[in-house]
N, C-alpha and C. Protein backbone atom coordinates (compact mmCIF):
# COMPACT_ATOMS: atom_id res chain seq x y z
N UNK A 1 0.86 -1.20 0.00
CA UNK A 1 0.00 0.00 0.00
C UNK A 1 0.89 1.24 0.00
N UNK A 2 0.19 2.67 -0.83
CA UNK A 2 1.28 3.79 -1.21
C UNK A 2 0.75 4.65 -0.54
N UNK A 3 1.12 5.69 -0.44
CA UNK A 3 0.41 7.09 0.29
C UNK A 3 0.14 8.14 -0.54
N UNK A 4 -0.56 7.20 -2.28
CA UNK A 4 -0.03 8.19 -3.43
C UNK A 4 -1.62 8.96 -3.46
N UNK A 5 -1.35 10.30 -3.52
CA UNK A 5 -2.59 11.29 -3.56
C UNK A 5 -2.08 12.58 -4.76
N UNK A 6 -3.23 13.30 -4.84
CA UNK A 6 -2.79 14.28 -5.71
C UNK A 6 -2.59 13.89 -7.29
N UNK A 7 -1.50 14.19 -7.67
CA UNK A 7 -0.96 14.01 -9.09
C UNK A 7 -0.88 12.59 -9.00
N UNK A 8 -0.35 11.95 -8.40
CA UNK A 8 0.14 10.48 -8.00
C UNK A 8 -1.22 9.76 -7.85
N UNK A 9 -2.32 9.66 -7.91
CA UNK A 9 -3.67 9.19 -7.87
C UNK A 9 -3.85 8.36 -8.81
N UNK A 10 -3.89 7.65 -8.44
CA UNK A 10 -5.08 6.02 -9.45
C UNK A 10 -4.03 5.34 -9.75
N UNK A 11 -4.69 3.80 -10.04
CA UNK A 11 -4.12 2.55 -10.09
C UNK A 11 -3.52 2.61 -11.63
N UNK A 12 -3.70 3.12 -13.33
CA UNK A 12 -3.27 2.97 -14.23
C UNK A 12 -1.85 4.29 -14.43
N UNK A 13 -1.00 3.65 -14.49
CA UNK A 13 0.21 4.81 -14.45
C UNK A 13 -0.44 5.38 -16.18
N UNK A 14 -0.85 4.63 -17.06
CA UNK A 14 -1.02 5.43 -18.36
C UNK A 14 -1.84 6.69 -18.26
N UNK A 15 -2.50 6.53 -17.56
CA UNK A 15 -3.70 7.37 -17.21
C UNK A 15 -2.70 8.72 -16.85
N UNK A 16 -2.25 8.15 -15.69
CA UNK A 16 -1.20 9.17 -14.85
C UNK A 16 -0.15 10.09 -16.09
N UNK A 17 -0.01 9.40 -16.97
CA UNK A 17 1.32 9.81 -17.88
C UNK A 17 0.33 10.79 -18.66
N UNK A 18 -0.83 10.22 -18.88
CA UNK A 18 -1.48 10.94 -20.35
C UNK A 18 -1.78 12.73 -19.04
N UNK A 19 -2.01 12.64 -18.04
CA UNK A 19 -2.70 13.89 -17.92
C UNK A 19 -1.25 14.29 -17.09
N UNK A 20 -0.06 14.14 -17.11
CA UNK A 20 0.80 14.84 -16.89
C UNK A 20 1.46 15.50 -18.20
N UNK A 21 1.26 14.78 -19.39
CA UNK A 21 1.40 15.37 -20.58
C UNK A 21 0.63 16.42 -21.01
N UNK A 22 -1.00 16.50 -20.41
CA UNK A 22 -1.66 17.49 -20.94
C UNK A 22 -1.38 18.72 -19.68
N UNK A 23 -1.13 18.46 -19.37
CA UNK A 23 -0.63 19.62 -18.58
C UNK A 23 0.57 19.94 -18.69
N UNK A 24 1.81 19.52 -19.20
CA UNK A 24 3.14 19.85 -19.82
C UNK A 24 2.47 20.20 -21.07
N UNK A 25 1.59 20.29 -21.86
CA UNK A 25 1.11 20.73 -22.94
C UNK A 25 0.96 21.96 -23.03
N UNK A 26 0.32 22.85 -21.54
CA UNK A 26 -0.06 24.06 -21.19
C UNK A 26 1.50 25.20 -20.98
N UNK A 27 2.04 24.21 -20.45
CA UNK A 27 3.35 24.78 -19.73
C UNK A 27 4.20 24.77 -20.40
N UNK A 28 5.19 23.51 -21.33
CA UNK A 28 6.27 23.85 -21.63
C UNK A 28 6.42 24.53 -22.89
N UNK A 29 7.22 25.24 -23.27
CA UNK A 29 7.43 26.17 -24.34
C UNK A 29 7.38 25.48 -25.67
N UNK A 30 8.19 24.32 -25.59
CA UNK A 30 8.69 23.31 -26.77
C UNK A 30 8.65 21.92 -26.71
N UNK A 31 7.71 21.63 -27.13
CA UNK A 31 8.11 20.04 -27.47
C UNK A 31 7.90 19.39 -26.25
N UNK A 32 6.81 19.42 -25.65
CA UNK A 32 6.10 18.97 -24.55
C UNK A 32 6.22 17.05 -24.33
N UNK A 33 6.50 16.86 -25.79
CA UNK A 33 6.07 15.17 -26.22
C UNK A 33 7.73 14.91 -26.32
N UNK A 34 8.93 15.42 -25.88
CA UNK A 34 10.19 14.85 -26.09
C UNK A 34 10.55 14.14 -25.20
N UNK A 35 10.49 12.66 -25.35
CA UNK A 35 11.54 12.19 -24.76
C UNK A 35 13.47 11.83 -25.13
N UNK A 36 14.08 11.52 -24.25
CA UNK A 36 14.99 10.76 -24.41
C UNK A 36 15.22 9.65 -24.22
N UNK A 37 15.44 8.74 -25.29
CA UNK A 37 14.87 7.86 -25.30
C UNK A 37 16.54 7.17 -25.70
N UNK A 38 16.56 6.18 -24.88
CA UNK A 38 18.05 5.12 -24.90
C UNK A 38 17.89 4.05 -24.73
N UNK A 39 18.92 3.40 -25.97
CA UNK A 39 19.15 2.53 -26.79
C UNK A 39 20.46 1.45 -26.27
N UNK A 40 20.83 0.18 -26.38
CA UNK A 40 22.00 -0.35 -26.72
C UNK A 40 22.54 -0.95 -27.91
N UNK A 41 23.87 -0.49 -27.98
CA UNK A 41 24.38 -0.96 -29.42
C UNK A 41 25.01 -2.47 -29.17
N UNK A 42 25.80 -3.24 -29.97
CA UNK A 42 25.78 -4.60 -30.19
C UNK A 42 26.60 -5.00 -29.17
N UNK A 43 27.59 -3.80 -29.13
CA UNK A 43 28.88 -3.64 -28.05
C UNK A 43 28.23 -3.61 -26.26
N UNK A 44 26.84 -3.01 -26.00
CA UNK A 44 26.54 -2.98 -25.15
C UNK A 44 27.01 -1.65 -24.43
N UNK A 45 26.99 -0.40 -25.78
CA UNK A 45 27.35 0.70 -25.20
C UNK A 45 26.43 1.24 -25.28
N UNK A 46 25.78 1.96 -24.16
CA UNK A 46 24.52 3.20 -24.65
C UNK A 46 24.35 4.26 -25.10
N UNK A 47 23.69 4.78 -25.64
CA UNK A 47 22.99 5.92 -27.03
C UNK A 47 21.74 6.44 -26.29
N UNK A 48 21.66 7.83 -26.25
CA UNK A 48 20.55 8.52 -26.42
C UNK A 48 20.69 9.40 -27.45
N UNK A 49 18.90 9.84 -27.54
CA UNK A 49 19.01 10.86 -28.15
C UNK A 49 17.03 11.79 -28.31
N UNK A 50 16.92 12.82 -28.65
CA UNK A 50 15.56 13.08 -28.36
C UNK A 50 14.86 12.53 -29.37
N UNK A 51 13.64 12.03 -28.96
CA UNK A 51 12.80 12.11 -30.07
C UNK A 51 11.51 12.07 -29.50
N UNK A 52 10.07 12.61 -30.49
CA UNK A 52 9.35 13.00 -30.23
C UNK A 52 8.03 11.77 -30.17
N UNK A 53 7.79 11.51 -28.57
CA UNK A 53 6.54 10.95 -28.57
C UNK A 53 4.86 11.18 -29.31
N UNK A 54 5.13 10.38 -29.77
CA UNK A 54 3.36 10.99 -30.56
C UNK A 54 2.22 10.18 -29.72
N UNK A 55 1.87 9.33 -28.84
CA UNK A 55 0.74 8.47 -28.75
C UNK A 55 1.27 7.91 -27.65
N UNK A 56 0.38 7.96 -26.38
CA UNK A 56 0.32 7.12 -25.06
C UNK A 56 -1.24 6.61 -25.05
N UNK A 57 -0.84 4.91 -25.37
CA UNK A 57 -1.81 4.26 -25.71
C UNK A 57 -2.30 3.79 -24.47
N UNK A 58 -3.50 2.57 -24.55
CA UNK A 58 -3.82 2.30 -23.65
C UNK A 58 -3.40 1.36 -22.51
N UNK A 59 -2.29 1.20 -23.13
CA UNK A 59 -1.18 -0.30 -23.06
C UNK A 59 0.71 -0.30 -23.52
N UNK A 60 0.76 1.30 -23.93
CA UNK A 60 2.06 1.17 -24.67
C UNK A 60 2.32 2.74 -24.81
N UNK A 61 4.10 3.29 -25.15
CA UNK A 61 3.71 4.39 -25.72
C UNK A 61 4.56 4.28 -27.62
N UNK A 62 4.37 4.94 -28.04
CA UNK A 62 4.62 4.78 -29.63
C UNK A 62 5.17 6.31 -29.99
N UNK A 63 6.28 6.08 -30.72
CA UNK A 63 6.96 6.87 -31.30
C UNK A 63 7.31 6.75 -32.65
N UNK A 64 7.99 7.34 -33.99
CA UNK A 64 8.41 6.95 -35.27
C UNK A 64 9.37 7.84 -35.34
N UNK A 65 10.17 6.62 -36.46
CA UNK A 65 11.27 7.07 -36.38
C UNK A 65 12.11 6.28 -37.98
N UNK A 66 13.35 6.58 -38.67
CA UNK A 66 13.62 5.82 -40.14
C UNK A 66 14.12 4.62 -39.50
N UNK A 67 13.68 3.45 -40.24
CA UNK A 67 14.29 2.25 -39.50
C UNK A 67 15.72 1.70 -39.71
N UNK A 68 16.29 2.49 -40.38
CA UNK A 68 17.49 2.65 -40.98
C UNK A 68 18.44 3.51 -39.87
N UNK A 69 17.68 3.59 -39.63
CA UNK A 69 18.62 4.83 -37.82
C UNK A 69 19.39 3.55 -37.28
N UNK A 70 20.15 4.44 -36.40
CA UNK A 70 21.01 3.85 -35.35
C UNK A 70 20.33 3.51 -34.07
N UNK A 71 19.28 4.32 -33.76
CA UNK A 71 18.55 3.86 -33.06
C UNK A 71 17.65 2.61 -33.09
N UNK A 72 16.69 2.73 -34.73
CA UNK A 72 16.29 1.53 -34.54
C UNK A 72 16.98 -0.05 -35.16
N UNK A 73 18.06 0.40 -35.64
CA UNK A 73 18.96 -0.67 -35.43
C UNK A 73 19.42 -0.97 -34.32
N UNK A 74 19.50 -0.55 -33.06
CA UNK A 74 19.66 -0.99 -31.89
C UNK A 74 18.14 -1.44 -31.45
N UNK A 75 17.25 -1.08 -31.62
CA UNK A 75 15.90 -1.39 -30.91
C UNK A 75 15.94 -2.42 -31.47
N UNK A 76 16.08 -3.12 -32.59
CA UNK A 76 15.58 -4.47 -33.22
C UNK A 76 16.41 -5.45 -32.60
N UNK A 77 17.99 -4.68 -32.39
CA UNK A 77 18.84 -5.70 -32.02
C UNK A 77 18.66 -6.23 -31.00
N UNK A 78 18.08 -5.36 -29.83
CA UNK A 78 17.62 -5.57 -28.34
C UNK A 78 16.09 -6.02 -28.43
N UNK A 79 15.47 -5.46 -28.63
CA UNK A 79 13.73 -5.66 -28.51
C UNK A 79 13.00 -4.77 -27.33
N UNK A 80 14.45 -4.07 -26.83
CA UNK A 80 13.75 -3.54 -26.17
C UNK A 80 14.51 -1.91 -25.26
N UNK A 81 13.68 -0.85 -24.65
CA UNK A 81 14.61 0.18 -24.81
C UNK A 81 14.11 0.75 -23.66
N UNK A 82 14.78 2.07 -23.17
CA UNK A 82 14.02 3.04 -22.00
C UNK A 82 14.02 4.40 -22.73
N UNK A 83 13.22 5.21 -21.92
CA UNK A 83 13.06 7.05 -22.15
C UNK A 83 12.69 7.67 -20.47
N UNK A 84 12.93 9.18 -20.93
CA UNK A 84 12.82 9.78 -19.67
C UNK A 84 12.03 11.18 -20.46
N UNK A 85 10.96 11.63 -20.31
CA UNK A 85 10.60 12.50 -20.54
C UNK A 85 10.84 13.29 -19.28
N UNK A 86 10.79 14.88 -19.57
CA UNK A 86 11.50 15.69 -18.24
C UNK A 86 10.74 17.19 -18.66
N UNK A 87 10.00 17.20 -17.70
CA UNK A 87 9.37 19.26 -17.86
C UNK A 87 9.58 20.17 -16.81
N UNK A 88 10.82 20.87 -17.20
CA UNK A 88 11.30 21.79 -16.39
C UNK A 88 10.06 23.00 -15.61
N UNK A 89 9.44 23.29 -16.32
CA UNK A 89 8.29 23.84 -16.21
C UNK A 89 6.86 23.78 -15.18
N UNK A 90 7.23 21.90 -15.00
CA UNK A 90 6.39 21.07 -13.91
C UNK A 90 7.50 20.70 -12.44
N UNK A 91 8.21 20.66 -13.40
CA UNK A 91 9.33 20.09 -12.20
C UNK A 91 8.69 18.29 -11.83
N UNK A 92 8.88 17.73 -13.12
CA UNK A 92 8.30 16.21 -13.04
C UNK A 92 9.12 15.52 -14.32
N UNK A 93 9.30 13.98 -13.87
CA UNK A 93 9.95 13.67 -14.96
C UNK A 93 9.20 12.27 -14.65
N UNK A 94 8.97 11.66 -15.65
CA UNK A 94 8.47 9.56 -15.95
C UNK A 94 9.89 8.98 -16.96
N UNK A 95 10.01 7.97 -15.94
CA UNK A 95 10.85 7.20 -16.73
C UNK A 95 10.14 5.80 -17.30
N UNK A 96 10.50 5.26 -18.00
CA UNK A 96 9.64 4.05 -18.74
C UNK A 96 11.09 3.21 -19.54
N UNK A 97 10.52 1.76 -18.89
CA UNK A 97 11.51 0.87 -19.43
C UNK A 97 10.79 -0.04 -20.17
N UNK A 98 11.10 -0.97 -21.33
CA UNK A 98 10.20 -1.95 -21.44
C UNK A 98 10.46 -2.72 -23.02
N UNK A 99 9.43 -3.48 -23.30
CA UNK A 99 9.81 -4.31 -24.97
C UNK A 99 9.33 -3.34 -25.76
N UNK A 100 10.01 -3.44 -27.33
CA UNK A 100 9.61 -2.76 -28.21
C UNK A 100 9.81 -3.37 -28.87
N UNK A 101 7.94 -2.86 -30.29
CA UNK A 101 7.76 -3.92 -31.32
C UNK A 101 7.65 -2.72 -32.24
N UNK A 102 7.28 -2.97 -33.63
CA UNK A 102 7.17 -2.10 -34.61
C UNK A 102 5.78 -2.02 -34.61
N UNK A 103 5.47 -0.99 -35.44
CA UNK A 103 4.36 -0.01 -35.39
C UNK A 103 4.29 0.71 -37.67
N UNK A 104 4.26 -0.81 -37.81
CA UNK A 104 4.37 -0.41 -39.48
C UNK A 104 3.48 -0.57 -40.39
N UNK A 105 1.98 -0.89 -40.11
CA UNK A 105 0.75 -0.54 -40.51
C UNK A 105 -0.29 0.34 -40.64
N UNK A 106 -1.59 0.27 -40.58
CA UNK A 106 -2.22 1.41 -40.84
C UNK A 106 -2.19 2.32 -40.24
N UNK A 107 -1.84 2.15 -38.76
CA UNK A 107 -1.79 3.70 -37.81
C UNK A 107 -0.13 4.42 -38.15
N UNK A 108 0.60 3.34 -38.70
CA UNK A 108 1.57 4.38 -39.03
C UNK A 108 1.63 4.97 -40.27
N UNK A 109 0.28 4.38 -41.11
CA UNK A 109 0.38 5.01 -42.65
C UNK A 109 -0.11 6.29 -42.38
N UNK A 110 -1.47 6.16 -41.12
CA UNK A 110 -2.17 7.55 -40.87
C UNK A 110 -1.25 8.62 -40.62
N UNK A 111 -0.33 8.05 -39.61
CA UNK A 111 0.07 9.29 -38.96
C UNK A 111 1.18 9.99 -39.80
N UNK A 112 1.86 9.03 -40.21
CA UNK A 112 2.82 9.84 -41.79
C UNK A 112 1.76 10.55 -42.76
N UNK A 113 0.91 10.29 -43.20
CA UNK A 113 -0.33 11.21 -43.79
C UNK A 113 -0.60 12.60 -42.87
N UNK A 114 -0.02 12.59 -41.36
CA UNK A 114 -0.77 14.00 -40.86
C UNK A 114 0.34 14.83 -40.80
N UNK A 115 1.61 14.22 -41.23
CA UNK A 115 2.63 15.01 -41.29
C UNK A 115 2.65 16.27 -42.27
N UNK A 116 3.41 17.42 -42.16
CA UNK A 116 3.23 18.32 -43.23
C UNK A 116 3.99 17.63 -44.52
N UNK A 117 3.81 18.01 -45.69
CA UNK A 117 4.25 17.82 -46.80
C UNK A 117 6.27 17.97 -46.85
N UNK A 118 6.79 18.92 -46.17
CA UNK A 118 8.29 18.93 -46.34
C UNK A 118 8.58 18.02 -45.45
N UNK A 119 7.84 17.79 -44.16
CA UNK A 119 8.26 16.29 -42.83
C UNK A 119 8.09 15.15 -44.26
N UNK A 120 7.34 14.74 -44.89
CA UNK A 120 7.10 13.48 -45.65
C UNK A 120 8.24 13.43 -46.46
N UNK A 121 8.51 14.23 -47.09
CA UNK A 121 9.51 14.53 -48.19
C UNK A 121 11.27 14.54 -47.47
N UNK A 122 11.16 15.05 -46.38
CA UNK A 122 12.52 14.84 -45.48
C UNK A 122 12.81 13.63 -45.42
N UNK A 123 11.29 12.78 -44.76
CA UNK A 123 11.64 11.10 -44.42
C UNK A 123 12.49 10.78 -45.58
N UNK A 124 11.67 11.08 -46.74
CA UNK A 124 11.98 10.15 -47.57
C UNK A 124 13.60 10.45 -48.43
N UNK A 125 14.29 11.88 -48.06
CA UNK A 125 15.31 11.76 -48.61
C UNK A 125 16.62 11.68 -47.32
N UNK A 126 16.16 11.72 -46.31
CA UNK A 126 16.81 11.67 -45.22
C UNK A 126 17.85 10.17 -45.11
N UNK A 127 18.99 9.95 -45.51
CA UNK A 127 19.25 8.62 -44.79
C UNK A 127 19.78 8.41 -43.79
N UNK A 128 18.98 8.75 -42.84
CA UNK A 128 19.48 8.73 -41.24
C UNK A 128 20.40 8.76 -40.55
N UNK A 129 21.31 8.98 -40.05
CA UNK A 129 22.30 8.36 -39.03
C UNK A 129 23.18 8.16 -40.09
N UNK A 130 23.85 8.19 -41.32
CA UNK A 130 24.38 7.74 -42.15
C UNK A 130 25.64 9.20 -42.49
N UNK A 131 26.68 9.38 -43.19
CA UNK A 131 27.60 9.90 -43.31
C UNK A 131 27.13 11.01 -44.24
N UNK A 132 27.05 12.20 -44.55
CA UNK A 132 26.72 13.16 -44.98
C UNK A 132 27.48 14.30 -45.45
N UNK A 133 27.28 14.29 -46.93
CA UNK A 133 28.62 15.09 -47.65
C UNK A 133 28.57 16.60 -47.37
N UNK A 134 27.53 17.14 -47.43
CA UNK A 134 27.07 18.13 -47.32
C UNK A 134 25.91 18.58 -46.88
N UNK A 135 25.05 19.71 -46.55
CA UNK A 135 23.70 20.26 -46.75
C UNK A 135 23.21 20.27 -47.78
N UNK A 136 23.95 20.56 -49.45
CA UNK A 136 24.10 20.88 -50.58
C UNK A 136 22.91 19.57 -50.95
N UNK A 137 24.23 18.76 -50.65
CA UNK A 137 23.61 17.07 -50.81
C UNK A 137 22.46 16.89 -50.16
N UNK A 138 22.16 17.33 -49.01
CA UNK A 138 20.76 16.65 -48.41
C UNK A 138 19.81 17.34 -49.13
N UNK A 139 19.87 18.99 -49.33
CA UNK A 139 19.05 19.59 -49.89
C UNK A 139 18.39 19.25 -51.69
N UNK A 140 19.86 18.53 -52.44
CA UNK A 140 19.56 17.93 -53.78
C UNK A 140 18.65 16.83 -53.55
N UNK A 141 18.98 15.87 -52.51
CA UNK A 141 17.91 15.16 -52.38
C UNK A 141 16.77 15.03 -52.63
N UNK A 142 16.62 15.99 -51.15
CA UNK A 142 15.11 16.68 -51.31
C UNK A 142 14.35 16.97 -52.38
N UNK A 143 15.20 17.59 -53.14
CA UNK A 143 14.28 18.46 -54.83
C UNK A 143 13.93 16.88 -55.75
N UNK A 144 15.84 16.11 -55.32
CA UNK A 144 14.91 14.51 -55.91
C UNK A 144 13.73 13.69 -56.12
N UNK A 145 13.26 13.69 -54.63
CA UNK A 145 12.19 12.85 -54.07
C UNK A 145 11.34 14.10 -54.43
N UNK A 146 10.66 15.05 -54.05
CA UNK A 146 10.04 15.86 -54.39
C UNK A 146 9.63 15.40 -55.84
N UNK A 147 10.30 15.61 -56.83
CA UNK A 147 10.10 15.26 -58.06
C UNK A 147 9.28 14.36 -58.23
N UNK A 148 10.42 13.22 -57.56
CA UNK A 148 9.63 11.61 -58.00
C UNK A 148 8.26 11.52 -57.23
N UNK A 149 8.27 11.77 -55.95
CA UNK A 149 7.09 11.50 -55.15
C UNK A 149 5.44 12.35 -55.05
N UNK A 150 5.68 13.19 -55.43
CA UNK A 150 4.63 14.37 -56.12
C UNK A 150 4.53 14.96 -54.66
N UNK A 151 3.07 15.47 -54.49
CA UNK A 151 2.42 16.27 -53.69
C UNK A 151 1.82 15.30 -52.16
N UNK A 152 1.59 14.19 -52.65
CA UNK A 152 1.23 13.37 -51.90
C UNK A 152 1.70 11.74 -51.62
N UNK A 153 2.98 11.83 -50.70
CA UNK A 153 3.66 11.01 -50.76
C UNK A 153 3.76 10.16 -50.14
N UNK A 154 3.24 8.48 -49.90
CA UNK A 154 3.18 7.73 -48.96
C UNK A 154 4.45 7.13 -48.45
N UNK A 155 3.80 6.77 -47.10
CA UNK A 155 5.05 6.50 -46.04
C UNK A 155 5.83 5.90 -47.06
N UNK A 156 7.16 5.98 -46.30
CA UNK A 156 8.67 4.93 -47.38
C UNK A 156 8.24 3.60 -46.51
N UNK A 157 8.99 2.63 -47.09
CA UNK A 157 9.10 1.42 -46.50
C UNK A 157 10.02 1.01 -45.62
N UNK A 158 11.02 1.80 -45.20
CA UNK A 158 12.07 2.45 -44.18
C UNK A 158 11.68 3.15 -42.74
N UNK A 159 10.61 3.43 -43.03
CA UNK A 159 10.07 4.64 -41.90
C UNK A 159 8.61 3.81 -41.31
N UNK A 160 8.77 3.89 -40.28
CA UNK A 160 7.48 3.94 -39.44
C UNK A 160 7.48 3.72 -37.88
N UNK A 161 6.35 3.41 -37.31
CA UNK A 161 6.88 3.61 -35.98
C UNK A 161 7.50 2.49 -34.99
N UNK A 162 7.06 2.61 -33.58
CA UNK A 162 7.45 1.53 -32.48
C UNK A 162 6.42 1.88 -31.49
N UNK A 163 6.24 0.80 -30.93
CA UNK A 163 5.48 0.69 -29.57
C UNK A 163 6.20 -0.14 -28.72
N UNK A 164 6.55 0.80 -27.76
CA UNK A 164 6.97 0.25 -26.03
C UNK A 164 5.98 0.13 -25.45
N UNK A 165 6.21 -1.23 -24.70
CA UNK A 165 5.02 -1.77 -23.68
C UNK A 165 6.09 -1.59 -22.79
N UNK A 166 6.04 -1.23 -21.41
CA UNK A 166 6.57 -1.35 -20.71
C UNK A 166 6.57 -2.00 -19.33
N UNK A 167 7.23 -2.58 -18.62
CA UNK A 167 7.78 -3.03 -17.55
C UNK A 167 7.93 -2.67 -16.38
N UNK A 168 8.40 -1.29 -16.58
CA UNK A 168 8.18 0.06 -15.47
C UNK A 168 8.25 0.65 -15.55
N UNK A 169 7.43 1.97 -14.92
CA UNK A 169 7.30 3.18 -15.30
C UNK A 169 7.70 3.80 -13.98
N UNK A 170 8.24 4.80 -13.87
CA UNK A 170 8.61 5.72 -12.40
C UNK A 170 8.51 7.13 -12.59
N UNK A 171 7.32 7.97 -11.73
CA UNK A 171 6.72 8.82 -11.72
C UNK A 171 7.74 9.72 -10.64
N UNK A 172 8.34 11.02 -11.22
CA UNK A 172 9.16 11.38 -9.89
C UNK A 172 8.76 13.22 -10.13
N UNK A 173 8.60 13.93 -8.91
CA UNK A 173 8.25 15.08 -8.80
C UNK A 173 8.74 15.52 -7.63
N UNK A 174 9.64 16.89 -8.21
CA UNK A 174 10.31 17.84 -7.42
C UNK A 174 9.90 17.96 -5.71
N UNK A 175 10.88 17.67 -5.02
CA UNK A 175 10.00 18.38 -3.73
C UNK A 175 10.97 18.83 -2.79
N UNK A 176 10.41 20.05 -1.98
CA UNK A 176 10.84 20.65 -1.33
C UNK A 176 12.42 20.15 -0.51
N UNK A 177 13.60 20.98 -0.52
CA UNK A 177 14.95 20.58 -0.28
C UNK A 177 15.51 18.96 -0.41
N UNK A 178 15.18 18.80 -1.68
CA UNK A 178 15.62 18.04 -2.70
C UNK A 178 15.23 16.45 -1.82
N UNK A 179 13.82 16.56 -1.09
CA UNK A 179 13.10 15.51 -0.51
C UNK A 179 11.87 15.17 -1.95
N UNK A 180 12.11 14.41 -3.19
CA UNK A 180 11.06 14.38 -4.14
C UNK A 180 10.57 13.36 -3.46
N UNK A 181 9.64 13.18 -4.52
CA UNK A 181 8.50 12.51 -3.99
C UNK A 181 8.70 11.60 -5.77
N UNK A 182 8.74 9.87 -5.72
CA UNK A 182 9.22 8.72 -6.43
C UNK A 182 8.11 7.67 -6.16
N UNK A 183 7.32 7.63 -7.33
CA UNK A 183 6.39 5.87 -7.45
C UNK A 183 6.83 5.34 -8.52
N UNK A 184 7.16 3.93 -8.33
CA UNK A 184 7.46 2.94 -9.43
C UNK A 184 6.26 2.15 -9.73
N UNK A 185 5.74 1.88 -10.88
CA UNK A 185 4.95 0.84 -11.44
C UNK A 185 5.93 -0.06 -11.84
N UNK A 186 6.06 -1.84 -11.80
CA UNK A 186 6.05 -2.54 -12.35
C UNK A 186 5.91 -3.68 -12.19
N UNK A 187 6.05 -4.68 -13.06
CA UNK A 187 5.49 -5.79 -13.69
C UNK A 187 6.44 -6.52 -13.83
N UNK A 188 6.40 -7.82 -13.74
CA UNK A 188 7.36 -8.71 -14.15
C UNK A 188 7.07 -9.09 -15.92
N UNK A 189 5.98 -8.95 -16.51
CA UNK A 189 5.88 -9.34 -17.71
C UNK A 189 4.66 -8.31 -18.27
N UNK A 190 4.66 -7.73 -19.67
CA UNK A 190 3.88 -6.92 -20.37
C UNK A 190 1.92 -7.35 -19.76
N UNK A 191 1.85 -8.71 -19.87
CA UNK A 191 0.56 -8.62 -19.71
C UNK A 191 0.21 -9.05 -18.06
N UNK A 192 0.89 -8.94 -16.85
CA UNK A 192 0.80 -9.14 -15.89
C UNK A 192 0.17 -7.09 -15.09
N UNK A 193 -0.39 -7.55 -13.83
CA UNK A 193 -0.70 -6.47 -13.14
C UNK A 193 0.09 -5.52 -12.87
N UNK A 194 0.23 -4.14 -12.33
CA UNK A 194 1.54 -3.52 -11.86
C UNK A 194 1.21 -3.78 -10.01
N UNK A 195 2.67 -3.65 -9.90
CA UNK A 195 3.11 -3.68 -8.26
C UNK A 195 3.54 -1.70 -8.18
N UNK A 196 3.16 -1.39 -7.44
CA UNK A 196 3.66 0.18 -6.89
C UNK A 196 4.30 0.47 -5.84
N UNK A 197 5.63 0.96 -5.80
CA UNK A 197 6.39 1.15 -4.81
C UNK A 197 7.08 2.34 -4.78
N UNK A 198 7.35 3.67 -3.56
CA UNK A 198 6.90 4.69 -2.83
C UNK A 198 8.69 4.42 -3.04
N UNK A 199 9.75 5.34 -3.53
CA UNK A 199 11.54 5.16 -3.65
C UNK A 199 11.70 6.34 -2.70
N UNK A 200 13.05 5.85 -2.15
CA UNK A 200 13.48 7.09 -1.77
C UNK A 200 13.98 8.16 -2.56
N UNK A 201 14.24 9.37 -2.47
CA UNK A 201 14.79 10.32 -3.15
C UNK A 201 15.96 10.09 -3.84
């Protein structure tokens, strides 16, 4: 049993995540949906880097990204990854550990469809993480695919998203002379209950 009240209230941490986001929605200046999100490479060295959450599902959260990255060449290699979203603004941060699967069907055809027209056209001349001669060069690209791909360009076959289910989630908020206040959700396995436990600072 927790002594969790306030912000910290109710048994689904998703719940908890989605309305700490809409309220980092109000507050932070930029990019309310960034996490950092880290990876291991084959070596077993770790990688971060930001990228932008789109969707905290009812069961998972989902991000996209070129699958040709360094990142998700490490996510495939592992199956599985962590992030820390952080709002200076709230003075709150969630960490989330857990498996990750791909996300390369219709909800990721949608959501590449709600992208603006130069985001679609970037994906597609972008080769990620890859060695880069110039701006010159990325920008010729661009006018490339542009060409070939017209006005309305569907997802590449390179690009789409991921869904983390996670394992544990840890809810942590600022508190008075650096006494925060720390709940952990987790689970021994994706479709098992969560256990909640009250950390020290």
């Amino acid at each position: 049993m927790t002594d969790r009240e306030g912000i910290f209230a109710g048994d689904d941490p998703f719940v908890i995540a989605r309305s700490w986001l809409a309220e980092a929605e109000d507050s932070e200046p930029n990019d309310p949906n960034a996490i950092a999100l880290s990876t291991v490479d084959s070596n077993g060295l770790p990688n971060v880097r930001m990228v932008l959450l789109k969707e905290i599902e009812e069961n998972a959260f989902v991000f996209y990204t070129n699958y040709e990255s360094a990142k998700a060449q490490e996510i495939e290699q592992a199956g599985q990854a962590a992030f820390v979203m952080h709002w200076k603004s709230l003075r709150r941060q969630i960490r989330v550990r857990g498996r990750v699967t791909r996300e390369d069907g219709p909800q990721a055809d949608a959501y590449f469809a709600s992208r603006s027209l130069k985001s679609r056209l970037g994906a597609w001349a972008s080769k990620q993480s890859q060695p880069l001669e110039s701006r010159m060069a990325l920008m010729t690209e661009v006018a490339k695919v542009t060409a070939q791909q017209g006005p309305s360009p569907k997802r590449p076959p390179f690009w789409g998203g991921y869904r983390l289910v996670p394992v544990e989630i840890e809810f942590w908020a600022d508190g008075a002379f650096r006494l925060h206040d720390r709940f952990r959700f987790e689970r021994a396995d994706t479709n098992m209950s969560w256990n909640v436990q009250r950390l020290s600072p």
